[in-house]
Protein backbone atom coordinates (compact mmCIF):
# COMPACT_ATOMS: atom_id res chain seq x y z
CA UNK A 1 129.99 -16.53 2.89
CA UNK A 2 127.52 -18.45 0.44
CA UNK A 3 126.43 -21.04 2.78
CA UNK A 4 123.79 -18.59 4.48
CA UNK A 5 122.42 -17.20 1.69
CA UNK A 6 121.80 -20.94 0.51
CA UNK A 7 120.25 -21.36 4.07
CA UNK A 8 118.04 -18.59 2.86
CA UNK A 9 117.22 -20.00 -0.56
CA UNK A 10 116.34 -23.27 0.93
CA UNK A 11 114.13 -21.51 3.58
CA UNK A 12 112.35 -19.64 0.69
CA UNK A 13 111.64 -22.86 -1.02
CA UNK A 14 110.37 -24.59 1.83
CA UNK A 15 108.20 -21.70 2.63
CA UNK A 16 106.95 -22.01 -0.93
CA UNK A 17 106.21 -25.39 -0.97
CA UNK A 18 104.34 -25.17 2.43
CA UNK A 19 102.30 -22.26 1.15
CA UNK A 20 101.60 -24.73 -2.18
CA UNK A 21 100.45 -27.51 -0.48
CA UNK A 22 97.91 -25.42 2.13
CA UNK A 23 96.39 -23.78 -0.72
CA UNK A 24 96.42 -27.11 -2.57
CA UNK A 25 93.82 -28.86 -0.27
CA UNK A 26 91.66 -25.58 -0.18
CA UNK A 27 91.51 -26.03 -4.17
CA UNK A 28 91.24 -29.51 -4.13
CA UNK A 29 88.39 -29.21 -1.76
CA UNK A 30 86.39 -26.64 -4.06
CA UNK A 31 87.20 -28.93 -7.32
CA UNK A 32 86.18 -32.24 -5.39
CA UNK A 33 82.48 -30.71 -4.89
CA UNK A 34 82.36 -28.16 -7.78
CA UNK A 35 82.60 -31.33 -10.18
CA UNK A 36 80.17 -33.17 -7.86
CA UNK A 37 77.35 -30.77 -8.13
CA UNK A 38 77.40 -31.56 -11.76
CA UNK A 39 75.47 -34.66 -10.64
CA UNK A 40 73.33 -33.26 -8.74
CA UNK A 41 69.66 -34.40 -9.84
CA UNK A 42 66.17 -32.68 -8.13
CA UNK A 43 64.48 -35.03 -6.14
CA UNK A 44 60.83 -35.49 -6.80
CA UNK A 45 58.86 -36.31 -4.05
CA UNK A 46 55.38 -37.96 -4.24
CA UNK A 47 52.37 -35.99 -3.25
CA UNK A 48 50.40 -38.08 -0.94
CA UNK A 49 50.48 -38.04 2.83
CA UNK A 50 48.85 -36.08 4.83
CA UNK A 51 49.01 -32.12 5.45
CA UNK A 52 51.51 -31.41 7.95
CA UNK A 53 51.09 -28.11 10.24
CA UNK A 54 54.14 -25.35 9.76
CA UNK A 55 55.06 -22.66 11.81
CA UNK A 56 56.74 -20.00 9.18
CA UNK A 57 59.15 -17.08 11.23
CA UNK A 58 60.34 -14.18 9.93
CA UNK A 59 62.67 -12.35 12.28
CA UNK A 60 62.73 -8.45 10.98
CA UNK A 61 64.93 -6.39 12.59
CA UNK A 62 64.62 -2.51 11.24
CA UNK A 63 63.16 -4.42 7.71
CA UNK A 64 60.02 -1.60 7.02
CA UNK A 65 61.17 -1.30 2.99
CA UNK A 66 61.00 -5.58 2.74
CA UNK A 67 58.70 -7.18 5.60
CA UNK A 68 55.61 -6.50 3.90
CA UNK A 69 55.75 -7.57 0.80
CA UNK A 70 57.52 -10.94 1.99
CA UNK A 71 54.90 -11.20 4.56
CA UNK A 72 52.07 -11.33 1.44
CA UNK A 73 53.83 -13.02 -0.58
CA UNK A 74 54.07 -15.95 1.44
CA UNK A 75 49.99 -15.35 2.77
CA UNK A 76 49.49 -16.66 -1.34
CA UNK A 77 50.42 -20.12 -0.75
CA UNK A 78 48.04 -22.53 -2.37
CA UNK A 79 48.44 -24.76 1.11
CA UNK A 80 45.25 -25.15 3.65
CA UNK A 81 45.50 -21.97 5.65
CA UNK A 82 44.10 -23.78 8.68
CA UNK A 83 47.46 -25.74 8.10
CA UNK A 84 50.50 -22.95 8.88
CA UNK A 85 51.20 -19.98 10.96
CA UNK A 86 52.91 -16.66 9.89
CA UNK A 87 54.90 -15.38 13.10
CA UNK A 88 56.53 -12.08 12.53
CA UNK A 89 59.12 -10.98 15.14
CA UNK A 90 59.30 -7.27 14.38
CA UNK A 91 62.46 -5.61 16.43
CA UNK A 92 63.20 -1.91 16.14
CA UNK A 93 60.73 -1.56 13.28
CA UNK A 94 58.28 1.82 12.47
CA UNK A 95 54.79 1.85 14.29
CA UNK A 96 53.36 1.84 10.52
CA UNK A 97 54.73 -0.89 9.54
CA UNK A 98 53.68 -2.85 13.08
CA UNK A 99 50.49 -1.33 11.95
CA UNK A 100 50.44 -2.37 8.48
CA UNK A 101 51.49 -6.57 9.86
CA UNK A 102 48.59 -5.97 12.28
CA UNK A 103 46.05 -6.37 9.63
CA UNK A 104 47.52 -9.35 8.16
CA UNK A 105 46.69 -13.35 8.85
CA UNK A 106 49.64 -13.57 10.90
CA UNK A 107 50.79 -13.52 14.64
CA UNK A 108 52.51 -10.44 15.22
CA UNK A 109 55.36 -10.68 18.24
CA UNK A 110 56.89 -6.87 19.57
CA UNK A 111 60.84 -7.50 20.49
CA UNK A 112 60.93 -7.03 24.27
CA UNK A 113 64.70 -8.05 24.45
CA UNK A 114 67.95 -5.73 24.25
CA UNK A 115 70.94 -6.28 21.73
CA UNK A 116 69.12 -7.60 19.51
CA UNK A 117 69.97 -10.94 17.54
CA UNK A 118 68.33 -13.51 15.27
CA UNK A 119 68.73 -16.02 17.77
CA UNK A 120 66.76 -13.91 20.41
CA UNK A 121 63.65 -13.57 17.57
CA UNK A 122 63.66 -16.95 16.99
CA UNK A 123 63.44 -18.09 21.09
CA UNK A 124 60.96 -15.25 21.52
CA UNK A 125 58.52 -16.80 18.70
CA UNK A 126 59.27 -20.47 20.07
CA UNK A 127 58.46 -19.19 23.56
CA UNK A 128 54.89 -18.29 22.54
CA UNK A 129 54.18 -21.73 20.74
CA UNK A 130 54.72 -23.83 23.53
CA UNK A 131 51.09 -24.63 23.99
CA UNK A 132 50.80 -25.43 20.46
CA UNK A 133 51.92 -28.17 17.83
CA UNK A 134 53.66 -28.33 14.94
CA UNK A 135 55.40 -30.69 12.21
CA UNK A 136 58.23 -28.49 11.07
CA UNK A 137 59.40 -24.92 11.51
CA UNK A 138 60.67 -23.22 8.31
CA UNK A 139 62.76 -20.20 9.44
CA UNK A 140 62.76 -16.99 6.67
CA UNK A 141 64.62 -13.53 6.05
CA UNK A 142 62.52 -10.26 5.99
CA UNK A 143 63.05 -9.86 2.38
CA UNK A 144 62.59 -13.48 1.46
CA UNK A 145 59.87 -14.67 -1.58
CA UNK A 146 58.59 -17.71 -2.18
CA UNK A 147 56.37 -19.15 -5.20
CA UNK A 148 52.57 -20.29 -4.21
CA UNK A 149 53.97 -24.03 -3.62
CA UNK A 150 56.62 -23.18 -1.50
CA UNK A 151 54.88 -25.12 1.27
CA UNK A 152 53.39 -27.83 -0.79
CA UNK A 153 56.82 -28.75 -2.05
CA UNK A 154 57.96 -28.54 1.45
CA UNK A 155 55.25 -30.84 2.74
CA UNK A 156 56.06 -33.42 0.23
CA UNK A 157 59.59 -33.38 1.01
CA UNK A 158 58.37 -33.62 4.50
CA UNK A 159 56.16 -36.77 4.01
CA UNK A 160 59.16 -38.61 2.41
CA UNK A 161 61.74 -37.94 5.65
CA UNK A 162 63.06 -34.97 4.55
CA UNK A 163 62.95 -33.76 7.82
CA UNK A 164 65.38 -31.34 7.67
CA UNK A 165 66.17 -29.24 4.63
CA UNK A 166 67.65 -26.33 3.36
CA UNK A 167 65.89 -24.97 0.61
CA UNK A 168 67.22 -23.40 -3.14
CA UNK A 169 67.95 -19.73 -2.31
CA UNK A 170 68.31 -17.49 -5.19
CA UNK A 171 68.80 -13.82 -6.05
CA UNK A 172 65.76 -11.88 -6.52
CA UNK A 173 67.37 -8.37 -7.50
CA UNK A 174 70.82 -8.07 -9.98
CA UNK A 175 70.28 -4.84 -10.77
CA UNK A 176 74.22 -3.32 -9.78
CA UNK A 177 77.67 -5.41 -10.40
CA UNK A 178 77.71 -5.89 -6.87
CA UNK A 179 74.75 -7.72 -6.26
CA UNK A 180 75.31 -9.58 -9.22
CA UNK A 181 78.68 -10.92 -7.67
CA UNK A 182 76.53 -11.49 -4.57
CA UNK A 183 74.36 -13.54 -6.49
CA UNK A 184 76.68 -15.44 -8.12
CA UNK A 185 78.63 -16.11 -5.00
CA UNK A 186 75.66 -17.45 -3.20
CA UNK A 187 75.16 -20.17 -6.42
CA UNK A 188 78.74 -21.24 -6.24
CA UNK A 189 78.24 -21.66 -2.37
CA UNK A 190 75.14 -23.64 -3.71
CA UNK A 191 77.23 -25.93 -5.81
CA UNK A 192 79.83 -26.86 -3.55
CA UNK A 193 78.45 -26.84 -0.40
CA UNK A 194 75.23 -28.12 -0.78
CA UNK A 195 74.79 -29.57 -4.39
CA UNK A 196 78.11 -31.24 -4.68
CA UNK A 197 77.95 -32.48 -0.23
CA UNK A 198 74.63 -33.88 -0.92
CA UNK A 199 75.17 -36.29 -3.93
CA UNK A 200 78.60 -37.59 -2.12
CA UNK A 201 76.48 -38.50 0.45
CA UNK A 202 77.23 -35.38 3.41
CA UNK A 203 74.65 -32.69 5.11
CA UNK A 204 74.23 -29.99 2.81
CA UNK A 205 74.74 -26.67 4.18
CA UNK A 206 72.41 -23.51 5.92
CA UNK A 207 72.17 -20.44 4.49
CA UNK A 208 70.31 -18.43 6.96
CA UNK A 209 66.79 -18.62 5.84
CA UNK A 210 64.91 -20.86 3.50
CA UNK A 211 65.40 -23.44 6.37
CA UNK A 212 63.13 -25.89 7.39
CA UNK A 213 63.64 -28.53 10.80
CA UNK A 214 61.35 -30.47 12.72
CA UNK A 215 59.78 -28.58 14.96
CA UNK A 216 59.69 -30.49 18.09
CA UNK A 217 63.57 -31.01 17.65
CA UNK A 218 64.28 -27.04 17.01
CA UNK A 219 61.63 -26.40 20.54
CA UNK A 220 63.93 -28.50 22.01
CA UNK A 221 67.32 -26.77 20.44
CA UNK A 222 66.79 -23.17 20.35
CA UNK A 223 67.68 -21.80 23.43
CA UNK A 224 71.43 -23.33 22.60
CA UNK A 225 71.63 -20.43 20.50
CA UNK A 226 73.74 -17.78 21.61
CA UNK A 227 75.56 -16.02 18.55
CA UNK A 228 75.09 -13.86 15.55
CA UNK A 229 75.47 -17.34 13.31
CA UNK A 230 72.75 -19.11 14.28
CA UNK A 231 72.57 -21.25 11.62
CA UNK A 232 76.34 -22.28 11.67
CA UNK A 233 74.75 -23.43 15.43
CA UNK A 234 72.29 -25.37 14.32
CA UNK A 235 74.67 -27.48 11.94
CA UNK A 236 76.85 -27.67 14.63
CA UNK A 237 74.05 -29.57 17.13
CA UNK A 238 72.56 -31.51 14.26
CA UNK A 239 75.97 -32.61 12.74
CA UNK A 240 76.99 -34.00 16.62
CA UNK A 241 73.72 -35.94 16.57
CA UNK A 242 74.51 -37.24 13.06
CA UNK A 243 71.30 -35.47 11.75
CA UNK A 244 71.46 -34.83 8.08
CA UNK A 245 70.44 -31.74 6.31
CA UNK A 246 69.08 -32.44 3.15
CA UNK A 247 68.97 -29.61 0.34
CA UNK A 248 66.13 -29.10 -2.31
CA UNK A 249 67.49 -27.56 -5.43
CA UNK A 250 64.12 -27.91 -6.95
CA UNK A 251 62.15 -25.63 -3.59
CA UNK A 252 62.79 -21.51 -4.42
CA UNK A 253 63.04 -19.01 -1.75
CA UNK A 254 64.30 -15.65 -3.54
CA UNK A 255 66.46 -13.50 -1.54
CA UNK A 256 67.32 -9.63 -2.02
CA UNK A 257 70.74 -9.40 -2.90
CA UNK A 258 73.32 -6.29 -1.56
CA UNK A 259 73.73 -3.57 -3.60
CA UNK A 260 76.37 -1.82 -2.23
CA UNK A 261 80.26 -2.45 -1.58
CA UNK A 262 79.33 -1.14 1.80
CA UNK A 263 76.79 -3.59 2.60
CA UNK A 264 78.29 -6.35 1.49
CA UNK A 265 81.59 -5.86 3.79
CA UNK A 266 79.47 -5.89 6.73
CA UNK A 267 77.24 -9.03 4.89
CA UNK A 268 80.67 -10.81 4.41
CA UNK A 269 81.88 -9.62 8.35
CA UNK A 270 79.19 -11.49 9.67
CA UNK A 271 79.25 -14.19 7.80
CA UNK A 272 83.19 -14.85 8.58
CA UNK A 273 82.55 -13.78 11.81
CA UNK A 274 80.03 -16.68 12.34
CA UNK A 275 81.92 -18.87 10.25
CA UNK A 276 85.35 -18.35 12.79
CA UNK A 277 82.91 -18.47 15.91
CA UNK A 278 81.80 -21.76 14.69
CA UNK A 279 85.06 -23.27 13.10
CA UNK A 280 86.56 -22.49 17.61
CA UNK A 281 83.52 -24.22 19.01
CA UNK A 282 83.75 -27.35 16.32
CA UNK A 283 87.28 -28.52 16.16
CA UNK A 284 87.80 -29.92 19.30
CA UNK A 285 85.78 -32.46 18.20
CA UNK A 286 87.45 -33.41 15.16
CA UNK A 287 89.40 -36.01 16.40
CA UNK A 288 86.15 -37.55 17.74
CA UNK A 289 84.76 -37.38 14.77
CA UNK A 290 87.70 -39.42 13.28
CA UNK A 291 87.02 -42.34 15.88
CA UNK A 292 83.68 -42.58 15.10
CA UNK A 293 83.67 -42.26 11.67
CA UNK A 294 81.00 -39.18 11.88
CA UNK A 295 82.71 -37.69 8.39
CA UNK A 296 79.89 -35.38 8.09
CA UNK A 297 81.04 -33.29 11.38
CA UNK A 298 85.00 -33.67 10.06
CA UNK A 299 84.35 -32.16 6.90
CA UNK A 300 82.19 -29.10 8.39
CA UNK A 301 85.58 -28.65 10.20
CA UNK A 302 87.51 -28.83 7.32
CA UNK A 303 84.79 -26.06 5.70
CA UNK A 304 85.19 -23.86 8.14
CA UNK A 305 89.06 -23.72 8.39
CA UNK A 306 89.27 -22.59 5.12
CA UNK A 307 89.96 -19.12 3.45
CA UNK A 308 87.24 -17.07 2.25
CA UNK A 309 87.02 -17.93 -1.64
CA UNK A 310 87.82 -14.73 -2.54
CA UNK A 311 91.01 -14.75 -0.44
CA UNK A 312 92.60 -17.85 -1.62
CA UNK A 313 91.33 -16.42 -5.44
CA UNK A 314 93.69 -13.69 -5.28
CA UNK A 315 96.49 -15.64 -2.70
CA UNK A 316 96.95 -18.28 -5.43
CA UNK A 317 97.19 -16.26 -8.49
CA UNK A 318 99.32 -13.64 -6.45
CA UNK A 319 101.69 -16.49 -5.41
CA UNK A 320 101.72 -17.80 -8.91
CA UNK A 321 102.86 -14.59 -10.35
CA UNK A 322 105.80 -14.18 -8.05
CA UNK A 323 106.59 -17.77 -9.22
CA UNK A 324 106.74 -17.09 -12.60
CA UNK A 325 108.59 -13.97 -12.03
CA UNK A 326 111.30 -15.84 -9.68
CA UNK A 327 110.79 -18.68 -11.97
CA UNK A 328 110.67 -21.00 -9.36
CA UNK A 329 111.35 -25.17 -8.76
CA UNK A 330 108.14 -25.32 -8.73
CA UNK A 331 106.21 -22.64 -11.07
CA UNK A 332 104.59 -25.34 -12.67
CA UNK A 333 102.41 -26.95 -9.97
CA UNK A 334 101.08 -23.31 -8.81
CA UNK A 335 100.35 -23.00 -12.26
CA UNK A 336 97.72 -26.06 -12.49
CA UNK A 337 96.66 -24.73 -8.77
CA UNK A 338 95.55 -21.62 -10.69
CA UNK A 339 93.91 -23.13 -13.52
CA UNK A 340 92.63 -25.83 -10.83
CA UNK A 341 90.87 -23.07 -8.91
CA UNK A 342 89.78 -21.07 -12.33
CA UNK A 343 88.39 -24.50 -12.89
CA UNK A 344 86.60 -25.18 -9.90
CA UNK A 345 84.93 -22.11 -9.78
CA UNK A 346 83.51 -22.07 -13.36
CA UNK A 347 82.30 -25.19 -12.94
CA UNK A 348 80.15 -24.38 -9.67
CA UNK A 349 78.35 -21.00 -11.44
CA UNK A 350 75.22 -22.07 -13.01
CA UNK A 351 75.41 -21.76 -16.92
CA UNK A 352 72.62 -19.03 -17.20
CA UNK A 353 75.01 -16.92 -15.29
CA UNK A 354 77.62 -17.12 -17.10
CA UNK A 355 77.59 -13.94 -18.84
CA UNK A 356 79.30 -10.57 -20.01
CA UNK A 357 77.47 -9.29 -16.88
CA UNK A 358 78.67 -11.41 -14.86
CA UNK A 359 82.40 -11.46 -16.04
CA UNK A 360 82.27 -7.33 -15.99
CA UNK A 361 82.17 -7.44 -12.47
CA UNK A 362 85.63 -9.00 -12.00
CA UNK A 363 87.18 -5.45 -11.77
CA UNK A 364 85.47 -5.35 -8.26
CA UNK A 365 87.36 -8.21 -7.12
CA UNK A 366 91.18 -6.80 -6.15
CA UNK A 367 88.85 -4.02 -4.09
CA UNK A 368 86.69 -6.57 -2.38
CA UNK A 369 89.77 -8.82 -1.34
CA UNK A 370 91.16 -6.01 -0.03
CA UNK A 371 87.98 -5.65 2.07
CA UNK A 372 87.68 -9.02 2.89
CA UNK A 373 91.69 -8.90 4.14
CA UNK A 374 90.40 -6.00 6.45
CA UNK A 375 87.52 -8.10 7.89
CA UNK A 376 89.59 -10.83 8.80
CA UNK A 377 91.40 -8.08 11.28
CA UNK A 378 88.22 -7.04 12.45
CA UNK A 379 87.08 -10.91 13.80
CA UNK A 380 88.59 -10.00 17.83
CA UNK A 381 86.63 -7.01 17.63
CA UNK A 382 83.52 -8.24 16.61
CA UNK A 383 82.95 -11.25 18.59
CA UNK A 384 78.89 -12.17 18.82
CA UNK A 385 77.71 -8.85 18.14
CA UNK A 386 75.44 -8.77 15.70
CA UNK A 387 75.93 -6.90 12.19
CA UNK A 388 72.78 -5.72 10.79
CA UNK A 389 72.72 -5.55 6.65
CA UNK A 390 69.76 -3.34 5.32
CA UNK A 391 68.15 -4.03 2.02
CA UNK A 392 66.35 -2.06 -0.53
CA UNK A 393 68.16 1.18 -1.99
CA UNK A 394 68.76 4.13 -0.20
CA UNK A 395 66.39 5.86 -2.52
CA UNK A 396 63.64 3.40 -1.15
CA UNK A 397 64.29 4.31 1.96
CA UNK A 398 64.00 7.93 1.65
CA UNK A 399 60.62 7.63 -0.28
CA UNK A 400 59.74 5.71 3.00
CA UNK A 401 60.47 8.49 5.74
């Protein structure tokens, strides 16, 4: 009669141990490059060479609060006018605001595609620049700002090989607890998986905008892109040609942050959406990638396959709860994976952020793991569609109409 139930016991531990050590690497991972970014150092870049021609897109898909005043912002850059080209690719947006972008500097392209998607704006604007020439594309989001230099920088970086690059993008708004937890997510993504990949020697990571690649190999690349993660795309056809991505903490691009639980489950939907499209179209190369030694394109894999951050936060101190309440074998070792992940992600926020405002907004987290738990059952359903986020406030909006 007590030999099952010591089957049972023995099962339990096992289970245990397995659930340990696949939480383990996830940790490890996030601790490897949360410790690395901590050498990261800003690369300065000489300014001589000569002034390279950019093609700047902003895909705006229903963006009438946030398209204009990214639009002039960027028109203030201290670079040779004669030298860069504004394309707007407005989609679904008011005749006002067409209007409005009509008077600008800038080449303004009507959507004439259905179900919409970045990846369509982006072919569309390529489409009508196939008579011209360019050095590098830099791709932008509707509500993106840059400082005066942006491009300057950018042409530096440019002149020294940086061919391509994803720039530093940072919160522009923290004016509610949830886009401060946006924002400070976004800088933790910038430790680890661009700060801390970079100075061990791998591609840093896209973010979606901020983005710059040479222009005649994007011409060449674009129409490859099919899904609502087109930057995840892009990684995935530079990393199989061994083309690194370089990141420049020191280049700006300021990005509105969401402000609402709301908007950032369907921020985050997309973003693991993309992020599971891309992790299925990758990892039947991995074992190429082993052969021929093309680590960068392994660990992308390896990226990808992991839990959302948040996830794993509350899996591993869940897990090491019921430890200590069981008091397990093995309590001990999910206690360091705690403190190891506590660790790892302290380590990876940027000092100025941490603050009683940021630390205020942990009571959000048990709600938004519970929404990110109910995202992961949504992946079947969403498939490539694409997820629009708005920005600006809904009182913003209402002065609008």
């Amino acid at each position: 009669m007590i030999k099952p139930f010591m089957d049972i016991y023995t099962l339990l531990e096992v289970i245990n141990i397995a659930l340990l050590f696949m939480l383990a690497l996830s940790v490890i991972y996030l601790f490897l490059f949360a410790v690395a970014s901590k050498f990261y150092r800003n690369v300065v870049h000489k300014k001589d060479g000569p002034t390279n021609r950019f093609l700047i897109l902003f895909p705006a898909y229903k963006e009438d609060t946030v398209i204009l005043e990214a639009v002039n912002s960027f028109l203030e850059q201290d670079y040779d006018k004669e030298k860069y080209q504004v394309i707007v690719i407005a989609d679904a947006m008011e005749e006002h605001t067409n209007n409005q972008l009509g008077k600008l500097p800038i080449r303004l392209l009507k959507a004439n595609y259905t179900n919409s998607s970045k990846a369509k704006a982006l072919q569309m604007a390529i489409a009508s620049t196939k008579e011209e020439m360019y050095d590098m594309v830099i791709i932008m989001d509707a509500d993106n700002i840059t400082e005066v230099d942006f491009l300057s920088r950018v042409n530096d970086a440019y002149n020294a090989g940086e061919h391509f690059i994803q720039t530093h993008r940072k919160a522009k708004n923290m004016n509610t607890d949830i886009a401060v937890l946006d924002a400070v997510s976004e800088e933790i993504n910038n430790s680890i998986f661009r700060k801390g990949h970079t100075v061990l020697g791998l591609s840093s990571a896209f973010i979606g905008s901020g983005m710059g690649l040479s222009y005649s190999w994007f011409r060449d690349h674009v129409n490859c892109l099919h899904t609502a993660g087109e930057d995840k795309e892009l990684e995935i056809l530079l990393l199989k040609e061994r083309i690194h991505i370089s990141y420049l903490q020191e280049i700006t691009v300021y990005d509105e942050k969401v402000q609402k639980k709301e908007g950032l489950e369907k921020q985050r939907l997309r973003w693991l959406s993309a992020q599971f499209t891309s992790f299925k179209k990758l990892y039947p190369y991995f074992c190429k990638g082993v052969a021929t030694g093309n680590i960068d394109l392994c660990n992308k894999v390896i990226q990808w396959m992991m839990l959302p951050r948040i996830i794993l936060l509350l899996s591993v101190l869940l897990f090491t709860l019921l430890n200590i309440v069981l008091n397990t074998a093995i309590v001990g070792a999910w206690w360091v994976l705690s403190i190891g992940l506590f660790l790892s992600i302290i380590i990876a926020i940027p000092t100025a952020m941490l603050t009683k405002k940021t630390f205020k907004t942990i009571i959000h987290l048990p709600l938004l793991s519970l929404m990110m738990a109910r995202n992961l059952l949504k992946l079947n359903k969403v498939g490539t569609k694409f997820i629009h986020t708005s920005h600006g406030c809904d009182k913003e909006k209402e002065k609008r109409k």
